[in-house]
Protein backbone atom coordinates (compact mmCIF):
# COMPACT_ATOMS: atom_id res chain seq x y z
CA UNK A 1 10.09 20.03 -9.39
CA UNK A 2 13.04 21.43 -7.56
CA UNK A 3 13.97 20.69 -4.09
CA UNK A 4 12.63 23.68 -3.14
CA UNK A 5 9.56 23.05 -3.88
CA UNK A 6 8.94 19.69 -2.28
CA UNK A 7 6.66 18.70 0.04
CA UNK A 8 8.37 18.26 3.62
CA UNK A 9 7.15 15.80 6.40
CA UNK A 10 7.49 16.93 10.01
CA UNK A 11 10.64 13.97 10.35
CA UNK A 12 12.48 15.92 7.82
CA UNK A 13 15.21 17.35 9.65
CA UNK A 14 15.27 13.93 11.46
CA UNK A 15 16.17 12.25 8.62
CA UNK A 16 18.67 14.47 7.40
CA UNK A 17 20.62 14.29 10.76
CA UNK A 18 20.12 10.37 10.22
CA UNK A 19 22.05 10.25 6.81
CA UNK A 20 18.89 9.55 5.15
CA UNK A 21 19.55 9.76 1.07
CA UNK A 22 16.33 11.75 0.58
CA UNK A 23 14.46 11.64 -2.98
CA UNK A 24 11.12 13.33 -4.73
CA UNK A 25 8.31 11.18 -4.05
CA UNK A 26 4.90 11.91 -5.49
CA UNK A 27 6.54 15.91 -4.73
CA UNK A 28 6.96 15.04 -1.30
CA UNK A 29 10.99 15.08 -0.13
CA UNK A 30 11.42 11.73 1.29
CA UNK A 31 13.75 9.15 2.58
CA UNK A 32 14.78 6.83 0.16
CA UNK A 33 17.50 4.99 2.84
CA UNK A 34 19.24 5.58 5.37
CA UNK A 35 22.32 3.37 4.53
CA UNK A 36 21.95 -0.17 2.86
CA UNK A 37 18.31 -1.05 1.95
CA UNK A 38 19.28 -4.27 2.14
CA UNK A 39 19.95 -4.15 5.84
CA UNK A 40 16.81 -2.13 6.40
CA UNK A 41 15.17 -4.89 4.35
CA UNK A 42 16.57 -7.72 6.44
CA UNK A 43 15.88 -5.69 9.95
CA UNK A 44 11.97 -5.63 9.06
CA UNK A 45 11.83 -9.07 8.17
CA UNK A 46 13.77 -10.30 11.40
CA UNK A 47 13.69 -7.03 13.67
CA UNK A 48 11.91 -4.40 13.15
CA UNK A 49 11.66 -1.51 11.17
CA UNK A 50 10.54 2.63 11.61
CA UNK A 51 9.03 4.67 8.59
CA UNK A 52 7.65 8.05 8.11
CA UNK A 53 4.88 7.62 6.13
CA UNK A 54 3.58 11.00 6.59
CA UNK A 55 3.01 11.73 1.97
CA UNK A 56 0.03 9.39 2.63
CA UNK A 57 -3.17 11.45 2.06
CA UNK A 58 -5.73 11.49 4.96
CA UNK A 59 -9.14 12.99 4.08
CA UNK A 60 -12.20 12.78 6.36
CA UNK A 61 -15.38 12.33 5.80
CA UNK A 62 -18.31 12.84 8.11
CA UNK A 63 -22.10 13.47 8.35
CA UNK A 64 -25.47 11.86 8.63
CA UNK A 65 -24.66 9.88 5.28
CA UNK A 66 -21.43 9.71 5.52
CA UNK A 67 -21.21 5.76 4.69
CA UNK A 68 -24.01 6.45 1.87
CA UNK A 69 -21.48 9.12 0.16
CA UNK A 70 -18.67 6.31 0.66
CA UNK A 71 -20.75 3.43 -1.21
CA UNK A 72 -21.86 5.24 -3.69
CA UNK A 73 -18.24 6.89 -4.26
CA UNK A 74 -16.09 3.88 -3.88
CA UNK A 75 -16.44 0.16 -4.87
CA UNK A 76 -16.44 -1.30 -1.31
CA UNK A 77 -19.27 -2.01 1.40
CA UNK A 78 -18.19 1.07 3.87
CA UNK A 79 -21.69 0.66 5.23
CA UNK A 80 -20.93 -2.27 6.66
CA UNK A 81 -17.51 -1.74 8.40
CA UNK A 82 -18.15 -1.41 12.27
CA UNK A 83 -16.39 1.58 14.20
CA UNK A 84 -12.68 0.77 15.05
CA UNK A 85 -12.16 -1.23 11.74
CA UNK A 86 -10.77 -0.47 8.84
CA UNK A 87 -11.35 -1.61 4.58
CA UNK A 88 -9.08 -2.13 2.33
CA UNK A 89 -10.93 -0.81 -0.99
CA UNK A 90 -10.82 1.60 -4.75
CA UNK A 91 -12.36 4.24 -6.18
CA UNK A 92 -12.79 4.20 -9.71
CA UNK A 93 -13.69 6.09 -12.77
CA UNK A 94 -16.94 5.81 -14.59
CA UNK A 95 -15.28 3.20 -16.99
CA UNK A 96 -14.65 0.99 -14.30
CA UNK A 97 -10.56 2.23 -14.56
CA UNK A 98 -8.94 2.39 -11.08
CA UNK A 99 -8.24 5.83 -9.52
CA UNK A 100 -6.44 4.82 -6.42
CA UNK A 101 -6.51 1.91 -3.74
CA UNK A 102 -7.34 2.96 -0.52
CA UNK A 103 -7.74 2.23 3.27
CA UNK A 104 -11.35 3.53 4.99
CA UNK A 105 -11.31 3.45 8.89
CA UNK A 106 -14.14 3.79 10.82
CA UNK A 107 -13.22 6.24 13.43
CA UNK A 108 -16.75 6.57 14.66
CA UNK A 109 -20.55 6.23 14.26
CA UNK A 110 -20.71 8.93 11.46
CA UNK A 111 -16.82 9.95 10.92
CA UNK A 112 -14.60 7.88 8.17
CA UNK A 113 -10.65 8.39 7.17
CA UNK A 114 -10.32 7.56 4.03
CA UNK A 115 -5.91 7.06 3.85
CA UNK A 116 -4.98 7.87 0.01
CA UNK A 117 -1.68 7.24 -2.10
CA UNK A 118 0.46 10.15 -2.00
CA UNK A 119 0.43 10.22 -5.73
CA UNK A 120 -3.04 10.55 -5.56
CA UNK A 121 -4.08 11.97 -2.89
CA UNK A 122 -5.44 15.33 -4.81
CA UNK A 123 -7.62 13.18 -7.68
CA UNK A 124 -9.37 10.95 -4.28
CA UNK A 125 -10.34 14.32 -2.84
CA UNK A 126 -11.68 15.97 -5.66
CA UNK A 127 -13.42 12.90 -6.63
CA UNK A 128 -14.82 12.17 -3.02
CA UNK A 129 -15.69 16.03 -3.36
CA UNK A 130 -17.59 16.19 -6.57
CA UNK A 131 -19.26 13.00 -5.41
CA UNK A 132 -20.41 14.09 -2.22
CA UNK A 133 -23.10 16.43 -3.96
CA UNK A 134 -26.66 15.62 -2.60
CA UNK A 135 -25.02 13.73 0.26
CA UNK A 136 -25.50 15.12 3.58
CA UNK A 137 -21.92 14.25 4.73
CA UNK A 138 -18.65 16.72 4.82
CA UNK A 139 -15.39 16.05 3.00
CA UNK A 140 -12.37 17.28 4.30
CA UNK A 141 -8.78 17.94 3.44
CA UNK A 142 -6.85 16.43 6.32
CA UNK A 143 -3.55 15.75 4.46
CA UNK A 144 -1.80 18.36 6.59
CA UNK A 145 -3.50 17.62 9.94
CA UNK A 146 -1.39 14.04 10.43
CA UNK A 147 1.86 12.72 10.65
CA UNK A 148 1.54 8.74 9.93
CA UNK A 149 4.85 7.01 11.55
CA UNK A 150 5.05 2.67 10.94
CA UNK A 151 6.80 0.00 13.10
CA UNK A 152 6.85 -2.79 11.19
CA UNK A 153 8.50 -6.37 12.42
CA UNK A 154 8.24 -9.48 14.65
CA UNK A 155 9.52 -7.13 17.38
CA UNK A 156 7.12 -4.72 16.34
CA UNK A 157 4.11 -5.20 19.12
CA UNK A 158 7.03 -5.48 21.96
CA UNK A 159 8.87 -2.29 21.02
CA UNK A 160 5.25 -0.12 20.63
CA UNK A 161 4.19 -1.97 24.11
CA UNK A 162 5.97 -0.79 26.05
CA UNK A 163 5.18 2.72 25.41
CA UNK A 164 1.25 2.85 25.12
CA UNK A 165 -1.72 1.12 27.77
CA UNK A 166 -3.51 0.50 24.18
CA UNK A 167 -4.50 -2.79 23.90
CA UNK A 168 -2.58 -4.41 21.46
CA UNK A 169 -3.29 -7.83 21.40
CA UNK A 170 -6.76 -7.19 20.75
CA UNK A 171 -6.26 -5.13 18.09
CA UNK A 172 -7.13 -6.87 14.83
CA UNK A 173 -5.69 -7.46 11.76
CA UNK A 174 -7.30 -3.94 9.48
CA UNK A 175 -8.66 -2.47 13.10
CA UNK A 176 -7.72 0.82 14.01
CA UNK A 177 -8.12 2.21 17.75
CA UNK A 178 -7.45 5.55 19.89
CA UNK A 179 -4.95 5.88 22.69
CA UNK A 180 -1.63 7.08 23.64
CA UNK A 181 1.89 6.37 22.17
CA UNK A 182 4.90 8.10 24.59
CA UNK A 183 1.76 10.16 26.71
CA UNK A 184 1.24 11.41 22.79
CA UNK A 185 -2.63 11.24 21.60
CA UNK A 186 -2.57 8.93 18.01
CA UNK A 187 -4.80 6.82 15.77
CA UNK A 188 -3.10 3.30 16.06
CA UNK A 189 -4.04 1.19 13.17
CA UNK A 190 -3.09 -2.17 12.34
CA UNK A 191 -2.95 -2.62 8.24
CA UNK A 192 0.89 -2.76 7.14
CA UNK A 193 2.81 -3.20 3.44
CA UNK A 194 5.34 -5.17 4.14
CA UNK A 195 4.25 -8.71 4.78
CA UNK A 196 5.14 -8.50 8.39
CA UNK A 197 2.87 -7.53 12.00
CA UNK A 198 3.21 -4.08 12.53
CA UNK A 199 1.34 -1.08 13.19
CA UNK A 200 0.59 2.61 11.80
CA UNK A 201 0.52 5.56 13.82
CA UNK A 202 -1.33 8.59 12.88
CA UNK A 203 -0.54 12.01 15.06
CA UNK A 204 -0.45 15.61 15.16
CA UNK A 205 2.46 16.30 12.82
CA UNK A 206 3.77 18.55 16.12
CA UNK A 207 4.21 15.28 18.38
CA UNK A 208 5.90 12.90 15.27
CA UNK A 209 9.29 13.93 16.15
CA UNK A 210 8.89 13.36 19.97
CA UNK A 211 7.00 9.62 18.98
CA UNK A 212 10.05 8.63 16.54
CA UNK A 213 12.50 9.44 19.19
CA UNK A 214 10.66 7.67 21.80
CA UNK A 215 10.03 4.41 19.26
CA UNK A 216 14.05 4.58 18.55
CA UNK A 217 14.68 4.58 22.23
CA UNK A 218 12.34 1.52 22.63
CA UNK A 219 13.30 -0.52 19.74
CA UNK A 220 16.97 0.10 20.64
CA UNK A 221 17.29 -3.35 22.49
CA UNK A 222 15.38 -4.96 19.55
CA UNK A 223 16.87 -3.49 16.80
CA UNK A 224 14.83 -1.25 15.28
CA UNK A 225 16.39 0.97 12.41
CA UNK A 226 15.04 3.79 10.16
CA UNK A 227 13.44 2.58 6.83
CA UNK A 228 13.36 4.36 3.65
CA UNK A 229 11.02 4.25 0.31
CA UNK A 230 13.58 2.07 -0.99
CA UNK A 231 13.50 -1.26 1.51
CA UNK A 232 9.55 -0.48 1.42
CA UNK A 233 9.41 -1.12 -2.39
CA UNK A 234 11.06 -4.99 -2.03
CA UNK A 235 9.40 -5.69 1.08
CA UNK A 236 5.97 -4.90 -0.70
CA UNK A 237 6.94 -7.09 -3.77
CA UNK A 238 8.31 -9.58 -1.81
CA UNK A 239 4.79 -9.77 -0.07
CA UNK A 240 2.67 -9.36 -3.44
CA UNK A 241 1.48 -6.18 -2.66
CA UNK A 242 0.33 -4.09 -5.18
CA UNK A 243 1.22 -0.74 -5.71
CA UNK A 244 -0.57 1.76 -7.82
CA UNK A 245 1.05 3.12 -10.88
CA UNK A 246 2.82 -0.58 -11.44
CA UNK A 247 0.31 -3.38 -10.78
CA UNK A 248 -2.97 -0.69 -10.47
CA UNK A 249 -3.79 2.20 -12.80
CA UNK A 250 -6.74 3.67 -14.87
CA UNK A 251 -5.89 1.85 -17.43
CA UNK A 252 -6.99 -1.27 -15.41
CA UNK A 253 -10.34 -2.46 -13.58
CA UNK A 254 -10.35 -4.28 -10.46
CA UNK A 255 -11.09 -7.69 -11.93
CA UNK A 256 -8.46 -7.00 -15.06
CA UNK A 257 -5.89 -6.97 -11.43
CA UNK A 258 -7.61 -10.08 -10.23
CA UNK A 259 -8.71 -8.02 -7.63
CA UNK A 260 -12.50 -8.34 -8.56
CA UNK A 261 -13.25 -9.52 -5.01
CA UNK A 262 -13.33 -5.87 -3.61
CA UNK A 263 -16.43 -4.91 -5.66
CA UNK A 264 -19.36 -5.14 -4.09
CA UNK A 265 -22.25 -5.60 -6.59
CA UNK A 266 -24.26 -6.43 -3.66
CA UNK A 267 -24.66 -3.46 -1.89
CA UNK A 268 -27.81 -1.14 -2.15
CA UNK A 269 -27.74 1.58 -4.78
CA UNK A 270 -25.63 2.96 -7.16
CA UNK A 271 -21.91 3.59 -7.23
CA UNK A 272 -19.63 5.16 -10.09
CA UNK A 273 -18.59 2.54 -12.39
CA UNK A 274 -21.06 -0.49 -11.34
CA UNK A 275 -22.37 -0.65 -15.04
CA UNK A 276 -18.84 -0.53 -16.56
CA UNK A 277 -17.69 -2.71 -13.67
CA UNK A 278 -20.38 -5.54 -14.47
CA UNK A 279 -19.53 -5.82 -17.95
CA UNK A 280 -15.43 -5.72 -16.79
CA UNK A 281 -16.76 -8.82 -14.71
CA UNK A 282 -18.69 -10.62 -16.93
CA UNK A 283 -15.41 -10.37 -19.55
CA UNK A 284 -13.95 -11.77 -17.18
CA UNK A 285 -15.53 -14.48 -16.39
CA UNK A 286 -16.04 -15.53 -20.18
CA UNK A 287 -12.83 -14.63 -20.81
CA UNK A 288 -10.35 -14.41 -18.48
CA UNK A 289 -7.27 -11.74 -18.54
CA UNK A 290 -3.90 -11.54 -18.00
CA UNK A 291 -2.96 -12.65 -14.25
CA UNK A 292 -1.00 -11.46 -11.87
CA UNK A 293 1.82 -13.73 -11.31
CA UNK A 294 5.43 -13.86 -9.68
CA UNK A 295 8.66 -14.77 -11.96
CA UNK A 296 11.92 -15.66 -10.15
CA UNK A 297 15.12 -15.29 -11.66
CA UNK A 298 17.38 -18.75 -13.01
CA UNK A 299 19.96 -16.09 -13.45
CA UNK A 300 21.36 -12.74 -12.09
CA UNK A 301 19.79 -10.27 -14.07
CA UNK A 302 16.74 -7.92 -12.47
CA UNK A 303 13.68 -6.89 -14.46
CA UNK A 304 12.16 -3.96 -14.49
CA UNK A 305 8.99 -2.37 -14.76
CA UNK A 306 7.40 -2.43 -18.47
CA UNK A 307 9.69 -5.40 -19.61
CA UNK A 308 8.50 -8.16 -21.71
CA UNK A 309 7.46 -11.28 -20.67
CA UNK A 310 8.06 -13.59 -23.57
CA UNK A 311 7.38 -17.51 -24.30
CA UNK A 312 8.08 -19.40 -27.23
CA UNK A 313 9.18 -16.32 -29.03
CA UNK A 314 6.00 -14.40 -28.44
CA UNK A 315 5.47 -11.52 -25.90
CA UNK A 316 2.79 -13.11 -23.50
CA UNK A 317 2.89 -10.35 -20.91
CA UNK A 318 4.78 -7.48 -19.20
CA UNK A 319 6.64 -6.95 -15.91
CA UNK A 320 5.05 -4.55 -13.50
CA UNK A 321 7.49 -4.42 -10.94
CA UNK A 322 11.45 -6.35 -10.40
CA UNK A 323 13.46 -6.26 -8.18
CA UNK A 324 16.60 -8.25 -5.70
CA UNK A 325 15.32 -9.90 -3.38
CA UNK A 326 17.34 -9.84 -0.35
CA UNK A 327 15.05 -12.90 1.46
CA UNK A 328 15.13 -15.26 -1.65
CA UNK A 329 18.28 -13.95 -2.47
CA UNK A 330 17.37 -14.05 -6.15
CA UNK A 331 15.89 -11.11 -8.72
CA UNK A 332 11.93 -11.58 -8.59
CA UNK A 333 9.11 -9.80 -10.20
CA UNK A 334 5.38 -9.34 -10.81
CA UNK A 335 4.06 -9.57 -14.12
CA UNK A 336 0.66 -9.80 -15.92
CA UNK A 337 0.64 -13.11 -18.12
CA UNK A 338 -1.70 -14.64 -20.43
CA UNK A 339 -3.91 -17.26 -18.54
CA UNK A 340 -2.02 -19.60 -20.76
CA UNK A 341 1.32 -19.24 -18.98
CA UNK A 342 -0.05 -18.26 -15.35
CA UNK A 343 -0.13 -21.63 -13.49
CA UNK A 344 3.28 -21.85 -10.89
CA UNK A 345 5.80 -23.80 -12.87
CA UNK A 346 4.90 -23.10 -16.60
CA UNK A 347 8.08 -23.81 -18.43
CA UNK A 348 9.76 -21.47 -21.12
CA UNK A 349 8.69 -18.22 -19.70
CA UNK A 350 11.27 -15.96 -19.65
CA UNK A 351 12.01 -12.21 -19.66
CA UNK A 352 13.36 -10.08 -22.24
CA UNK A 353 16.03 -7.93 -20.81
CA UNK A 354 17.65 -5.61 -23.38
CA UNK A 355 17.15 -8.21 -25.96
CA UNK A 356 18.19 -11.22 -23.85
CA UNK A 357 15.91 -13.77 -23.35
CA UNK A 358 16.17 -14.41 -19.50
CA UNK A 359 14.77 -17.31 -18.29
CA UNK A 360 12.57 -17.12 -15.12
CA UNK A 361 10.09 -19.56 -12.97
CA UNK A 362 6.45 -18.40 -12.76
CA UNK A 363 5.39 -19.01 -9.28
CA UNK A 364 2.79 -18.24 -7.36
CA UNK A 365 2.51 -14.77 -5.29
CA UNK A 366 3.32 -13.56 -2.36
CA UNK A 367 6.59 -14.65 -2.58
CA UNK A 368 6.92 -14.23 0.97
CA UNK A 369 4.74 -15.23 3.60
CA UNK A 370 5.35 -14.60 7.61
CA UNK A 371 5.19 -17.36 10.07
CA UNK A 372 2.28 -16.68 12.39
């Protein structure tokens, strides 16, 4: 896909009068950094750090049975999430393979966002569509109808303070309320990807340039910078996140990513996948599969995605993600690892590395953890 052709968020001249390195991400142009990821890195974990987030996917969903569509549709409880919170859940395929991860907020009695990967945002609408038949409820496109800014950092709640009356402290943890932001109408949620407090703010793509300003202006004495894709990626891994495409795809269930506990076998009805997904969890059970773990590197050398995880001369699992990490100050990774070599401190696992043997210490994930 040419340049040309990419997807552009409102911030986009913004970030080109920043210096931001841009890059194609899921066909939207975005910034990758704005000088050294490494610094950006470092300013969210101490500071605080700004994003444009605005390739999420945001599509609505409202009506009388609205939260019946969303059960049956996805693998979570929506029906039980109370108005101003938010889930963090899946949709998957009829085979029990995962689609997408996703975040549902409760905006209202009968009106749900559900918040979508960028890379794909177009397969959750067309599945929320097709499933919505015999459902009275409404999906809707609203991908173009938001601009989704982050401020992410210990100096995050001070810096966003002092520019809205909303009240922050209350706010929860995966809570999501309405107010203002600079005299600026926006959706302020409270979920985050980067191991650190922070909050997400979604607004009329016509007021994100006039917010970003206003959060540079207040973050100015804090020091807040611009973040890219790029210091996103290793603050995610650093945090254990998972990120579809590496740690999630189709080719996976929710229990084969040890993440079994968002299923909810418990709620009424049907939803696509339950039969596939109840055999998927009774494999596991009897026998369980690889698990996600975190490797840190003895050496210097970073792993990448699809590498080899080897032991004893025999391939026992495969990276999923590697990268520096400025905190530890060491390469680290996630990898899926027989159950054989998962415990934190297995000896001899190593990674191979262009044929090298590189040896690495399985610990346990996240790899970083704020103190609260």
């Amino acid at each position: 896909m040419s340049s040309s052709e990419l997807r552009r968020t409102a911030l986009d001249a913004t970030h080109r009068a920043l210096g931001a390195t841009m890059t194609d991400f899921a066909g939207w142009d975005m910034p990758l950094r704005y000088g050294s990821e490494r610094e950006e890195h470092v300013a969210v974990r101490t500071r605080a750090g700004l994003f444009d987030l605005s390739h999420m996917g945001e599509i609505t969903v409202t009506g009388a049975q609205a939260a019946e569509l969303l059960n049956f549709a996805l693998v979570g409880n929506i029906g039980t999430v109370k108005p101003g919170r938010a889930r963090y859940t899946m949709i998957c395929r009829e085979d029990g393979g995962i689609l997408d991860d996703l975040i549902v907020y409760r905006l209202g009695e009968s009106e749900y966002m559900v918040v979508a990967n960028a890379s794909n945002a177009q397969v959750v609408l067309d599945a929320l569509t097709e499933r919505a038949a015999g459902f009275d409820a409404e999906v809707r496109d609203d991908r173009d109808a938001y601009a989704l800014l982050a401020v992410q950092g210990p100096e995050s709640p001070g810096i966003l303070a002092s520019l809205t009356d909303a009240d922050l402290d209350g706010l929860k943890y995966y809570a999501g309320l309405p107010g203002t932001v600079a005299g600026v109408p926006a959706l302020i949620a409270r979920t985050g990807y980067t191991g650190e407090d922070g909050f997400e703010l979604f607004v009329k793509p016509e007021h994100a340039v006039e917010v970003w300003q206003a959060l540079t202006r207040a973050g100015e004495g804090a020091g807040l910078v611009p973040c890219g894709l790029s210091c996103r990626d290793t603050l995610r891994l650093e945090a254990g996140m998972p990120l579809y495409g590496n740690e999630l795809t189709t080719s996976l269930t929710p229990f084969d990513a040890g993440l079994g506990r968002v299923v909810k076998f418990e709620k009424e009805g049907d939803f696509v996948g339950r039969a596939a997904l109840t055999e998927a969890a009774e494999r596991a059970a009897s026998e369980p599969p690889r698990v996600l773990v975190g490797l840190v590197a003895e050496g210097r050398r970073v792993p990448r995605a699809g590498y080899p995880v080897v032991a004893g001369g025999e391939v026992i699992g495969e990276v999923t993600s590697g990268a520096p990490s400025p905190t530890l100050g060491k390469p680290i990774a996630m990898a899926y690892v027989d159950p054989a070599h998962a415990a934190p401190g297995t000896e001899g696992v190593g990674v191979d590395i262009r044929g090298s043997h590189e040896p690495y210490e399985v610990v346990a994930l996240p790899f970083y953890k704020r103190q609260k």
